[in-house]
Structures are given as structure tokens and as C-alpha cells.
C-alpha atoms as a PDB file:
ATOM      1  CA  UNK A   1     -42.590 -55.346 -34.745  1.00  0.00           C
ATOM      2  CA  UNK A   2     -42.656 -57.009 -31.542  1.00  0.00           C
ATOM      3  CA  UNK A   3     -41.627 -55.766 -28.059  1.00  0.00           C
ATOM      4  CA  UNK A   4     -39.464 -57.116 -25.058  1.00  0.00           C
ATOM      5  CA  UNK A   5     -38.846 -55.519 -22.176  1.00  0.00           C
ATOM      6  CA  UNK A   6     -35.939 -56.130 -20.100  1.00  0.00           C
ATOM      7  CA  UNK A   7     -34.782 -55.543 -16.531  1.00  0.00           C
ATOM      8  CA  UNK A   8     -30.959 -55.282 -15.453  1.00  0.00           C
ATOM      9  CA  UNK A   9     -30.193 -54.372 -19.032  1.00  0.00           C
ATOM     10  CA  UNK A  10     -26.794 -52.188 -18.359  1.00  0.00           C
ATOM     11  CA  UNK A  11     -24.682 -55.132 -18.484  1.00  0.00           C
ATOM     12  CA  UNK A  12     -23.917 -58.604 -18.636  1.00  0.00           C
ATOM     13  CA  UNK A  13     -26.594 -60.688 -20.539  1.00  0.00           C
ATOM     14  CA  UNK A  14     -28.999 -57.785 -20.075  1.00  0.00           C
ATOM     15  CA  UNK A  15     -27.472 -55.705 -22.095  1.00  0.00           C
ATOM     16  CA  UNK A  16     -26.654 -58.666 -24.679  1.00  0.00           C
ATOM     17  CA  UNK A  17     -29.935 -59.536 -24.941  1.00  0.00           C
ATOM     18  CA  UNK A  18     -30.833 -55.990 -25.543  1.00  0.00           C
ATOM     19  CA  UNK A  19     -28.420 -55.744 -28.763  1.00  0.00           C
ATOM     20  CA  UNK A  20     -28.982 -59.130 -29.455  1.00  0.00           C
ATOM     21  CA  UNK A  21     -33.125 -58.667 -29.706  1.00  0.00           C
ATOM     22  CA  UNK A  22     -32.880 -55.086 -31.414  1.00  0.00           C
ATOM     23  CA  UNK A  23     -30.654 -56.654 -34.141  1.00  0.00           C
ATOM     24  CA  UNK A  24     -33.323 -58.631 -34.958  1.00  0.00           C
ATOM     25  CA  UNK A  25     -35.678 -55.905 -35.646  1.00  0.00           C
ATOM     26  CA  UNK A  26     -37.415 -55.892 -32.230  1.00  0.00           C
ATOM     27  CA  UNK A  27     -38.410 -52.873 -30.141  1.00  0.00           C
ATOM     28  CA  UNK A  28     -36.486 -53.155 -26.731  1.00  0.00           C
ATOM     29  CA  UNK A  29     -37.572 -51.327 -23.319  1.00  0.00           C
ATOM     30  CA  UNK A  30     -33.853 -51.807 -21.073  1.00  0.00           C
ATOM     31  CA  UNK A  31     -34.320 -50.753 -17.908  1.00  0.00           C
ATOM     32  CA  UNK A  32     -31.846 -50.371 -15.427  1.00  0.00           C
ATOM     33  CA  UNK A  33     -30.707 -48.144 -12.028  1.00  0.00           C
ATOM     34  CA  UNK A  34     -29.278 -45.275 -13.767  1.00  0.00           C
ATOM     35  CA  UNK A  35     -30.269 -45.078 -17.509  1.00  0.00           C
ATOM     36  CA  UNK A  36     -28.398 -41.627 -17.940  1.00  0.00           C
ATOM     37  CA  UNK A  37     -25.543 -43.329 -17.629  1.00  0.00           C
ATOM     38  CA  UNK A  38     -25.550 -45.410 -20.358  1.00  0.00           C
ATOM     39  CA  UNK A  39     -23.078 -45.099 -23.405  1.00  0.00           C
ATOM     40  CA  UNK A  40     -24.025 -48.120 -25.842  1.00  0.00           C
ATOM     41  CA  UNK A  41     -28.094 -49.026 -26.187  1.00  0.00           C
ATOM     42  CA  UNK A  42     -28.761 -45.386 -26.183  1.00  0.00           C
ATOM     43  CA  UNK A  43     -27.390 -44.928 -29.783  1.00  0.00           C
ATOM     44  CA  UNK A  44     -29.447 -47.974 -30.841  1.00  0.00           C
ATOM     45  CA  UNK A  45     -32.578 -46.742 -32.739  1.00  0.00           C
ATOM     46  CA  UNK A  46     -35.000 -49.184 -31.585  1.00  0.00           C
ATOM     47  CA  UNK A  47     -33.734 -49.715 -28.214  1.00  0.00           C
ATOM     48  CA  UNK A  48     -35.866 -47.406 -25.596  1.00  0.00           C
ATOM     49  CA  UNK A  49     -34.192 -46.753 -21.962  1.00  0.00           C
ATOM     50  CA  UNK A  50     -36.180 -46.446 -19.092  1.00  0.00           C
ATOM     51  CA  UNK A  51     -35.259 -46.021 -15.092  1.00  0.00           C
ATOM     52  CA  UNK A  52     -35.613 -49.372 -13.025  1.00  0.00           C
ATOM     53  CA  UNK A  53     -34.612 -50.791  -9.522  1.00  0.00           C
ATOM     54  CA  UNK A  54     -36.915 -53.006  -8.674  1.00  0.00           C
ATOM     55  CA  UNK A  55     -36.138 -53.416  -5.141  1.00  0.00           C
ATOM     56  CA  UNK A  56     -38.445 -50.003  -5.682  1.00  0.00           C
ATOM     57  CA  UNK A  57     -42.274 -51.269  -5.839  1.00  0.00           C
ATOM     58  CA  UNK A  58     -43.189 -47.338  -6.670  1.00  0.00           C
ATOM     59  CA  UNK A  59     -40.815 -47.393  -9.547  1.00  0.00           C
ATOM     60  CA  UNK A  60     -41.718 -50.722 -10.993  1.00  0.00           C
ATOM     61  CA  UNK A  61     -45.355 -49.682 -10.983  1.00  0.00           C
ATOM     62  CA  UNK A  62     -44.762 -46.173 -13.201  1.00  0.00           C
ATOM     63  CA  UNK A  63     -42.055 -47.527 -15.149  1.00  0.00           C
ATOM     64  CA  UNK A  64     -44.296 -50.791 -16.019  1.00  0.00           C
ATOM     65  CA  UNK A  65     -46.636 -47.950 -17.115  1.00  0.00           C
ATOM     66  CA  UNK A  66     -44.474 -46.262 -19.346  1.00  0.00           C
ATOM     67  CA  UNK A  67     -43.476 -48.733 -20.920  1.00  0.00           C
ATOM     68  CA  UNK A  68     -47.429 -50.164 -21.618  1.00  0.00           C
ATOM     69  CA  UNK A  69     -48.060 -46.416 -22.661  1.00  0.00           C
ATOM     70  CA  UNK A  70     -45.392 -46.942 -26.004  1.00  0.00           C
ATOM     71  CA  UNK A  71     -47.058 -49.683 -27.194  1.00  0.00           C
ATOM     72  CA  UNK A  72     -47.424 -53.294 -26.813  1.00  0.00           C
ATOM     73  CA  UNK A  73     -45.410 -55.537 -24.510  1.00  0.00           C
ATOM     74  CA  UNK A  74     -44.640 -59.043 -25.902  1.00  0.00           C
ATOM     75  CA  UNK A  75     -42.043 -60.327 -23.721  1.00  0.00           C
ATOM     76  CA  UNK A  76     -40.440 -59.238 -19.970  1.00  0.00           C
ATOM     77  CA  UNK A  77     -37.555 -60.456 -19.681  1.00  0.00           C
ATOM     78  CA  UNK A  78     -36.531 -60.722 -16.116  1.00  0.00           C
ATOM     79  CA  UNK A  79     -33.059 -60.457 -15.708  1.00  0.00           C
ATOM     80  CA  UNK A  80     -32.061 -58.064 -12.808  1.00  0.00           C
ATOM     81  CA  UNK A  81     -29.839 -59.826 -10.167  1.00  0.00           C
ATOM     82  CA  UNK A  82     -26.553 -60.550  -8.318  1.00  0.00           C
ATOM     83  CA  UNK A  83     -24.405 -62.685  -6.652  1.00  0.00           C
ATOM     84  CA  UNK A  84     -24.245 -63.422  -2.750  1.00  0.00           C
ATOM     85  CA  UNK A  85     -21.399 -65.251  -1.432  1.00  0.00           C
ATOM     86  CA  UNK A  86     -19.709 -66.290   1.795  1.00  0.00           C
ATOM     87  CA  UNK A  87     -20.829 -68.384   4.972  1.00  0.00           C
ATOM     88  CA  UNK A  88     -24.008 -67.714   6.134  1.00  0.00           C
ATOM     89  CA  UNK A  89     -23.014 -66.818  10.063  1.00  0.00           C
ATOM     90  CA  UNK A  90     -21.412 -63.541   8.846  1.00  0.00           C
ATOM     91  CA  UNK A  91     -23.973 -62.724   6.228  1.00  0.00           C
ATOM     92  CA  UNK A  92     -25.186 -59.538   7.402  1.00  0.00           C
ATOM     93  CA  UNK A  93     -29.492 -59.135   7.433  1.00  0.00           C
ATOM     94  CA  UNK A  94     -29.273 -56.060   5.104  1.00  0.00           C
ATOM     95  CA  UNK A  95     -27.200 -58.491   2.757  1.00  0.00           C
ATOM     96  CA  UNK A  96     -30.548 -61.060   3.332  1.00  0.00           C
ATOM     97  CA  UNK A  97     -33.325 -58.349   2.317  1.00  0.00           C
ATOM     98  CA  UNK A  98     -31.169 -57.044  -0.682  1.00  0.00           C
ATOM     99  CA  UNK A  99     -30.340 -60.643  -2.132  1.00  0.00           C
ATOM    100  CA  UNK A 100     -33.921 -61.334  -1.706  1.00  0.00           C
ATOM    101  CA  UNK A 101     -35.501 -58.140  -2.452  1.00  0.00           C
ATOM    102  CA  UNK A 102     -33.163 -57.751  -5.927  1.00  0.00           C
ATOM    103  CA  UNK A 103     -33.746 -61.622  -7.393  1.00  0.00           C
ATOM    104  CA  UNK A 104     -36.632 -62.916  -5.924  1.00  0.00           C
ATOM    105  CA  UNK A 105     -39.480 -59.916  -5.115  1.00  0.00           C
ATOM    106  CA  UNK A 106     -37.974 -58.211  -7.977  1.00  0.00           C
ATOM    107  CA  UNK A 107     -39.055 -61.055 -10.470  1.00  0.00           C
ATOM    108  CA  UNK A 108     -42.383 -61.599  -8.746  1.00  0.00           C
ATOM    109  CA  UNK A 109     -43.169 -57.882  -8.344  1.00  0.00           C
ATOM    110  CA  UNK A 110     -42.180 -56.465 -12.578  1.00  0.00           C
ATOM    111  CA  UNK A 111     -44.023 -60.102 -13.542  1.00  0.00           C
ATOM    112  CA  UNK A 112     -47.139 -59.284 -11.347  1.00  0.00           C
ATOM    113  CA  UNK A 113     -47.099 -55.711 -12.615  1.00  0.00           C
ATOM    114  CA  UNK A 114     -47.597 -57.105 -16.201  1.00  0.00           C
ATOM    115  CA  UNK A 115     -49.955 -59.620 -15.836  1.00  0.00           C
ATOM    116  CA  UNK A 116     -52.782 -57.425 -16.132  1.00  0.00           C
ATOM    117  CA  UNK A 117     -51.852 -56.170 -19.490  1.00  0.00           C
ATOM    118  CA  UNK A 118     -50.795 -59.594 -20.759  1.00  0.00           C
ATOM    119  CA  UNK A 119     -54.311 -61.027 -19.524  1.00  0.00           C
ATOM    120  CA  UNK A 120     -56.204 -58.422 -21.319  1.00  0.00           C
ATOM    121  CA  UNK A 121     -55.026 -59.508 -24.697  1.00  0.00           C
ATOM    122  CA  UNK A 122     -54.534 -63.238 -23.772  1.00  0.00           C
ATOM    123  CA  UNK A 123     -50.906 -63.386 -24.875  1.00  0.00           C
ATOM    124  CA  UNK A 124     -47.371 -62.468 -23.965  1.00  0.00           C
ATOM    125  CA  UNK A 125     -44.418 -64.237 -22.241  1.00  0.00           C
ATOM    126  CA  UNK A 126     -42.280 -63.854 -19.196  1.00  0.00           C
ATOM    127  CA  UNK A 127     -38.865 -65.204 -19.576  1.00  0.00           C
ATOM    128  CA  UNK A 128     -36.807 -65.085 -16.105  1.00  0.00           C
ATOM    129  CA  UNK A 129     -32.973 -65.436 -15.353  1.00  0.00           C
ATOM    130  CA  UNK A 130     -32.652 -68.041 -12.666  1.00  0.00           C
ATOM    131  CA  UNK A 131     -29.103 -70.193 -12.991  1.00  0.00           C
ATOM    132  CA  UNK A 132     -27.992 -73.212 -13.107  1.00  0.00           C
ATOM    133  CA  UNK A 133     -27.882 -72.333  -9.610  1.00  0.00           C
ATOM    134  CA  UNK A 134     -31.541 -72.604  -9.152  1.00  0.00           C
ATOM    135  CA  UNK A 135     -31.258 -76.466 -10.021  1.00  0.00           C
ATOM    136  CA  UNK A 136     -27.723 -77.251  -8.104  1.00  0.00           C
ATOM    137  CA  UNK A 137     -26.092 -75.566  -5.712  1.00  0.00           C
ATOM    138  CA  UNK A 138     -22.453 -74.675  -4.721  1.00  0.00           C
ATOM    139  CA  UNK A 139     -20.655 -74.106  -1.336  1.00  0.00           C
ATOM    140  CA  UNK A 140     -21.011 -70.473   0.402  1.00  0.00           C
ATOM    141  CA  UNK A 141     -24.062 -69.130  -1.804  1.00  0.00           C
ATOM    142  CA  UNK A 142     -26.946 -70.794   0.010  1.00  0.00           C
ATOM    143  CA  UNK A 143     -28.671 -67.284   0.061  1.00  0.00           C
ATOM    144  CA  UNK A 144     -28.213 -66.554  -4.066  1.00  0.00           C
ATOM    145  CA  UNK A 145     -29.587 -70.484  -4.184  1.00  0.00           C
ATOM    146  CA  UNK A 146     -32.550 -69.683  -1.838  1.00  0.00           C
ATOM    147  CA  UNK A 147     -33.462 -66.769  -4.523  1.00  0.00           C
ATOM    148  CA  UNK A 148     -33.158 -69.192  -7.634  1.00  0.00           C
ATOM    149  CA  UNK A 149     -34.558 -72.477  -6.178  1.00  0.00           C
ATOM    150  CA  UNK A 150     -37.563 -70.286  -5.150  1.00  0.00           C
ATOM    151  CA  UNK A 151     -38.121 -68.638  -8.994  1.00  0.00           C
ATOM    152  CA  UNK A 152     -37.682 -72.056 -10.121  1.00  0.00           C
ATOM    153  CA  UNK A 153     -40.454 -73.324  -8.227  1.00  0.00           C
ATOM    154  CA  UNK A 154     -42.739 -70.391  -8.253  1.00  0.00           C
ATOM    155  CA  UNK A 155     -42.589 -70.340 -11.958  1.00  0.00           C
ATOM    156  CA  UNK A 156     -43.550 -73.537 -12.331  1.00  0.00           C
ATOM    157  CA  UNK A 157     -46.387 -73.158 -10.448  1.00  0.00           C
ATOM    158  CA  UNK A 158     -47.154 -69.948 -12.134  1.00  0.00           C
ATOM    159  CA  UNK A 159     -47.276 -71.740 -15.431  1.00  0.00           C
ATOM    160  CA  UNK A 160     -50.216 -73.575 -14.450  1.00  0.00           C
ATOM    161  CA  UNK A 161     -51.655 -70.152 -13.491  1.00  0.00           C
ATOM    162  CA  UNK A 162     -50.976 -67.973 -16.507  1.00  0.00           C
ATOM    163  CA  UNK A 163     -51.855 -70.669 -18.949  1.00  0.00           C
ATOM    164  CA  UNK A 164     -55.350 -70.049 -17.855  1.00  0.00           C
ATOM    165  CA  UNK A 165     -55.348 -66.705 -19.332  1.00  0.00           C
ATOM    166  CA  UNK A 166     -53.077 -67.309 -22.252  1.00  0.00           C
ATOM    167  CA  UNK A 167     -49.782 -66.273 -20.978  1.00  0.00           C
ATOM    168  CA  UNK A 168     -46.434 -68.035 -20.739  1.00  0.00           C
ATOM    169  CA  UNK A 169     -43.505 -67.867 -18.085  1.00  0.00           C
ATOM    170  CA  UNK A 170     -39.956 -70.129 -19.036  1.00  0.00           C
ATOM    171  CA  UNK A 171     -36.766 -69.887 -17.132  1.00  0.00           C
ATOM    172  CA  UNK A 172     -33.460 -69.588 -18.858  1.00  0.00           C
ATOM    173  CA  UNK A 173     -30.354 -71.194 -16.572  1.00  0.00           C
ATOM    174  CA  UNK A 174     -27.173 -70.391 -17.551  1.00  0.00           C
ATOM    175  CA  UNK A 175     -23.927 -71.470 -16.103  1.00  0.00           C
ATOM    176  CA  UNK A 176     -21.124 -69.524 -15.780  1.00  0.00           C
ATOM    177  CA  UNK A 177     -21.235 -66.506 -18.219  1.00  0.00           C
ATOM    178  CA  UNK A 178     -17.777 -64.688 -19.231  1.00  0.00           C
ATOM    179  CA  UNK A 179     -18.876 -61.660 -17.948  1.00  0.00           C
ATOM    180  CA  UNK A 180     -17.666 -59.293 -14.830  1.00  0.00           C
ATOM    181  CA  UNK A 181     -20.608 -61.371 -12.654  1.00  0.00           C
ATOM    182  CA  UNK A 182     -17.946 -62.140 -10.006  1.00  0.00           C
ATOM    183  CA  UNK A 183     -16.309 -58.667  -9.755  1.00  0.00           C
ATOM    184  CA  UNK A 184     -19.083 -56.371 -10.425  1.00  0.00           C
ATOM    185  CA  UNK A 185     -22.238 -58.394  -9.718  1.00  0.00           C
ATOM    186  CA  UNK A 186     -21.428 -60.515  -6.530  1.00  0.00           C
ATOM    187  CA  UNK A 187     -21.593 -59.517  -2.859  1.00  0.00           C
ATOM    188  CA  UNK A 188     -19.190 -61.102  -0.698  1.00  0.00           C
ATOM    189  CA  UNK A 189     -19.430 -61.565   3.640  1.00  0.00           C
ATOM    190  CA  UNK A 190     -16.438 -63.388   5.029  1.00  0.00           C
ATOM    191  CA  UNK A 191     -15.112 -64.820   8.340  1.00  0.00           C
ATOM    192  CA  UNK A 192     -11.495 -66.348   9.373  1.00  0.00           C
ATOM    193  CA  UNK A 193     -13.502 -69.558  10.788  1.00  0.00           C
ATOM    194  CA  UNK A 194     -14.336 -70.201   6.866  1.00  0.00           C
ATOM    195  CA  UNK A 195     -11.244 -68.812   4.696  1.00  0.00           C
ATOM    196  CA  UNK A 196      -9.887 -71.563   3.921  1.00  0.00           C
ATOM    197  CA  UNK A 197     -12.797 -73.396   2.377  1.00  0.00           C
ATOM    198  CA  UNK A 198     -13.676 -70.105   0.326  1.00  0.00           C
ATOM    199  CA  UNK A 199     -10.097 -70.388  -0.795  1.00  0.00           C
ATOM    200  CA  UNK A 200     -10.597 -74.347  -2.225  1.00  0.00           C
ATOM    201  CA  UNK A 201     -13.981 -73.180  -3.878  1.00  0.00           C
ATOM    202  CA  UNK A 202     -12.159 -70.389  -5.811  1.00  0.00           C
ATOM    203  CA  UNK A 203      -8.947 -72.126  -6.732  1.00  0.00           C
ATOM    204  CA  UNK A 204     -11.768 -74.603  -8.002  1.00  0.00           C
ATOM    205  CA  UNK A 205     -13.782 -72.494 -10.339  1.00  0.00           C
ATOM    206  CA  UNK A 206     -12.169 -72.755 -13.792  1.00  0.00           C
ATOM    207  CA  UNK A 207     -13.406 -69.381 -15.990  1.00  0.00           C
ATOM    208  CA  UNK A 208     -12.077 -70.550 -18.646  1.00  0.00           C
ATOM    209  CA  UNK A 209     -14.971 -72.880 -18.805  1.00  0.00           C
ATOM    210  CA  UNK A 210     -17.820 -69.962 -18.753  1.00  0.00           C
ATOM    211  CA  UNK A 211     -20.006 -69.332 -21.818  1.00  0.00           C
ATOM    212  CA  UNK A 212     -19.762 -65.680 -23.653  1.00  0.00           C
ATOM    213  CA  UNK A 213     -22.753 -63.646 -22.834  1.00  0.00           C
ATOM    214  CA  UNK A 214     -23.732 -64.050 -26.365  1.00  0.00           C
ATOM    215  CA  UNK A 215     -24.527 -67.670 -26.512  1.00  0.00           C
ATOM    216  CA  UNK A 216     -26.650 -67.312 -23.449  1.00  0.00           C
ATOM    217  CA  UNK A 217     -28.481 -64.305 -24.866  1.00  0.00           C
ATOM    218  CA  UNK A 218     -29.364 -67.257 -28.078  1.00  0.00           C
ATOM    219  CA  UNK A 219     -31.201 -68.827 -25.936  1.00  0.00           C
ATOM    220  CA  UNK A 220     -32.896 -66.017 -24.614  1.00  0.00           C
ATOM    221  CA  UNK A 221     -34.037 -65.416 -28.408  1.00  0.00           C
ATOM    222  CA  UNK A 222     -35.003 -69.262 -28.696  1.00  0.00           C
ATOM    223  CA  UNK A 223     -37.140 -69.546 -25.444  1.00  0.00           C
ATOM    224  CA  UNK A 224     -38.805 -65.887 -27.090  1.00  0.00           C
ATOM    225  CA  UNK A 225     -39.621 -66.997 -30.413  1.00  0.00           C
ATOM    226  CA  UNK A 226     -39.448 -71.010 -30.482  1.00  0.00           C
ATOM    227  CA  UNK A 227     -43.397 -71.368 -29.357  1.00  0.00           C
ATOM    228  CA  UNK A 228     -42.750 -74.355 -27.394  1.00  0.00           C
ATOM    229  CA  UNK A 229     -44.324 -75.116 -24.230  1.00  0.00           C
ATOM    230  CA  UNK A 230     -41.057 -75.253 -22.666  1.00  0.00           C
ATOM    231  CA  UNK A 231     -40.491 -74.367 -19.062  1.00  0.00           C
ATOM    232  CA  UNK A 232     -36.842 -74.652 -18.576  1.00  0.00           C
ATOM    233  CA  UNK A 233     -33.940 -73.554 -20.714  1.00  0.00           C
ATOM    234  CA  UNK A 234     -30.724 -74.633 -19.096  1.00  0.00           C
ATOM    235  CA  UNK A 235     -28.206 -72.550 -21.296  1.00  0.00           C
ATOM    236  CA  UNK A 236     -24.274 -72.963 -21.611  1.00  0.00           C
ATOM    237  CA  UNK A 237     -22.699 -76.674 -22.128  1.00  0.00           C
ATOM    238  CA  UNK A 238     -21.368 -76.764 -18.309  1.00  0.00           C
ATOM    239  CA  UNK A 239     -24.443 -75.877 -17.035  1.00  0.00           C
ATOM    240  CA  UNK A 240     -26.445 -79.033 -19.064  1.00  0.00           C
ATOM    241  CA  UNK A 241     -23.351 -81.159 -18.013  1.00  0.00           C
ATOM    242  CA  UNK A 242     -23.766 -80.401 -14.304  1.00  0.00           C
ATOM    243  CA  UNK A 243     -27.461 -80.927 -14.752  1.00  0.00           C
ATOM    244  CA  UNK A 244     -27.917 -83.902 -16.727  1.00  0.00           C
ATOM    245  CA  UNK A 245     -25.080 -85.355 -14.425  1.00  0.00           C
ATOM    246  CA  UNK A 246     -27.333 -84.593 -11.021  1.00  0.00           C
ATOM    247  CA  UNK A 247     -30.154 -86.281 -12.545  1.00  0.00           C
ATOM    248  CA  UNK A 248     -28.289 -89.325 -13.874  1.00  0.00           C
ATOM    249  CA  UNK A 249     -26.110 -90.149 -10.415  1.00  0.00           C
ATOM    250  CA  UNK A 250     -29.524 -88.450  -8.118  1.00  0.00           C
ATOM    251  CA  UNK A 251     -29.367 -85.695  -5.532  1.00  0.00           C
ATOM    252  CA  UNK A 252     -27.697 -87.657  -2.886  1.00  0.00           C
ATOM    253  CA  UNK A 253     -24.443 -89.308  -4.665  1.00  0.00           C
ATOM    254  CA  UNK A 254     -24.137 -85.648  -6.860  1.00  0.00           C
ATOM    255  CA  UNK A 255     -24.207 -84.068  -3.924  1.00  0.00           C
ATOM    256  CA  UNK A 256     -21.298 -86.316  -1.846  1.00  0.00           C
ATOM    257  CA  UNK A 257     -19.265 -86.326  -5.362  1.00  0.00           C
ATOM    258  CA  UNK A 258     -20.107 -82.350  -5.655  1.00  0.00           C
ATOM    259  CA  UNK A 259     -18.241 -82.044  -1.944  1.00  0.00           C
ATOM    260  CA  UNK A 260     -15.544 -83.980  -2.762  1.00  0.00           C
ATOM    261  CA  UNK A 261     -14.695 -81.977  -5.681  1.00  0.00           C
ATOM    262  CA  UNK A 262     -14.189 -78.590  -4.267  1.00  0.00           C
ATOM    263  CA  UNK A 263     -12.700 -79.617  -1.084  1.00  0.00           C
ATOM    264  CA  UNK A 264     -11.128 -83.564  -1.175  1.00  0.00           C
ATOM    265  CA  UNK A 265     -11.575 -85.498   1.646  1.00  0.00           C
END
């Protein structure tokens, strides 16, 4: 029986892939903030919860080491991370370090704490969440981009790295997800110089258009247990439309057409 561990797993795709992963006869480690609250994975046989912020490097450390101590690791599945929104002037600095403490050290940190053990037996897999944000971007989340763009690129370089020793890393970019992302998920900083923009970009964003959780979470399974050397994994049909339309028309005219969209002329 093989093993994935999983950060951010009290919601959202975390905790889809969780149910998803255990109902195909793997053991699951979910970690999250505050495991004792948790009402659903706990009653799931071979789903183990363990504490995990990893904005805490202490934490990440002993948790990575309980988790080694059960047994085998086979897959970490980073997936802990939120949304940052709003114009950059009144984007506070403990908004900066949080954003970039939760998705980008957080990814780099739980994947450096396993490397060791993945190195030792010259196998295992990291699979990280970035977005279809980490390949486009949208107005008034240039932070949450700066996270995404940057796990992007240092997982592709860290593919050339780990194949040395046997391991793989793949991304998994999903597009909109019908979750609570945007209520529960996103942090928001906002200023009157920029409202009405903000307004355009939300009476812009159709949710109706979002993938369920569940599809996304397939293609968690598929980058798992497909074998391929695959980097990327763009997941949910808006997300490959948006992508394969950026590198049909290139950066620039995407771009212009992309601004043009959410705000006219």
C-alpha cells in the first residue's frame, strides 16, 4: 500500500485529494493547522491526521518526522496555500511575508524536508499546487502570481536536480475550482484609488465556469500514478483554454486582449 502525504488537507482540493487517494486503497498523512478540528478524514480508516503550518519551520521538521516514523512516504503532495488580492500600494508587508511564507517557503521548506528520505531509497514524488496562475496572470494578484510563477520555475529547475537521485517533482495547475477559495482562502487589501477596477475584475469572473474539486483532485491521482516524465499538469478545461490560448496568440497580444477583457477600453 502506498503512501501520500498531503499539506493543507482540511479543505478544498486538500481534503479531496485526501478522500479521493484513500478510496483508492492508499495510506494518507493530511496535515493541516488544527487537526482536532476535523470532522470528515478522521473517520476514514486509512487516512492519518497530523498538525501542520508550514509557515512553522520547527513544525514542518517534527511533523515530516512523524510522518517518516509510520512508514514509507511515496508522494508529498504540496498543497497548502491562499489567495492574495488587491493593488499592491495598500498591500500591507505582513500580507507580503504571509503570502510568501504560506505558498512559496512552505513548498520549498516540507519538499526540502523530504528529500533526504526520498534520496535514500532513490524514489518518491513531489506533486505541488501552483495555478493556472503560475503560467498567466490576472489584475490585482501580482503577489499570489509572484508565489506561483516562482514554484513554477523552481520546480523546473528542481527536476533537473532530483532526477539525479531518482526523485520526481510535477506541478498540477488548476483553474478555478468550485470551492470556498474566494471566501475562505483569499486575503483581500483595498484602496478607493482602485475600487472601481476591482469592481470590473469581479463582475468579470464567471463561477459558473470553475471545475468541482473532484476533477482537479483526478489529476492529482494521474500526475501520482501515470509514471510519465511529466512536469506540468494544467487541470480544469478553462485553465488549458487560457493556456493553450497564451501560447497560440504569445505573451504580448494575450496580454493586451487579457486587459481588454476585464476592463474595455
Amino acid at each position: 500500500m502506498k503512501t501520500i502525504f498531503i499539506t493543507g488537507a482540511s479543505t478544498g482540493l486538500g481534503k479531496t485529494t485526501a478522500k479521493l487517494f484513500a478510496s483508492n486503497g492508499w495510506k494518507v498523512i493530511a496535515t493541516m493547522r488544527k487537526p482536532e478540528n476535523e470532522t470528515e478524514l478522521n473517520l476514514i480508516n486509512n487516512i492519518t491526521l497530523l498538525p501542520l503550518d508550514v509557515t512553522n519551520v520547527e513544525q514542518i521538521k517534527s511533523t515530516t518526522q512523524k510522518a517518516i516514523a509510520l512508514g514509507n512516504i511515496d508522494v508529498v503532495f504540496n498543497n497548502a496555500g491562499y489567495g492574495l488580492m488587491g493593488p499592491l500600494e495598500s498591500t500591507t508587508d505582513d500580507q507580503l511575508v504571509r503570502e510568501i511564507n504560506t505558498n512559496l517557503l512552505g513548498v520549498i521548506r516540507v519538499t526540502q524536508a523530504f528529500i533526504p528520505h526520498f534520496r535514500e531509497k532513490q524514489n518518491g514524488l513531489f506533486i505541488s499546487t501552483t495555478s493556472i496562475g503560475g503560467l498567466i496572470t490576472f489584475p490585482f494578484s501580482s503577489v499570489y502570481h509572484a508565489t506561483k510563477w516562482a514554484i513554477e520555475g523552481w520546480s523546473e529547475s528542481m527536476s533537473y536536480e532530483l532526477k539525479r537521485i531518482g526523485v520526481v517533482i510535477k506541478t498540477v495547475s488548476p483553474g478555478g475550482i468550485k470551492t470556498d477559495f474566494l471566501s475562505r482562502s483569499a486575503d483581500m487589501s483595498s484602496h478607493p484609488a482602485y475600487e472601481k477596477w476591482m469592481k470590473q475584475l469581479f463582475d468579470n469572473i464567471n463561477e459558473d465556469h470553475f471545475t468541482p474539486a473532484e476533477k482537479i483532485a483526478d489529476v492529482v491521482y494521474e500526475a501520482a500514478t501515470d509514471g510519465k516524465d511529466q512536469l506540468r499538469y494544467v487541470a480544469g478545461e478553462d485553465a488549458k483554454a487560457l493556456y493553450e490560448k497564451r501560447l497560440q496568440v504569445g505573451v504580448e497580444a494575450f496580454r493586451k486582449d487579457f486587459d481588454q477583457h476585464f476592463f474595455g477600453n
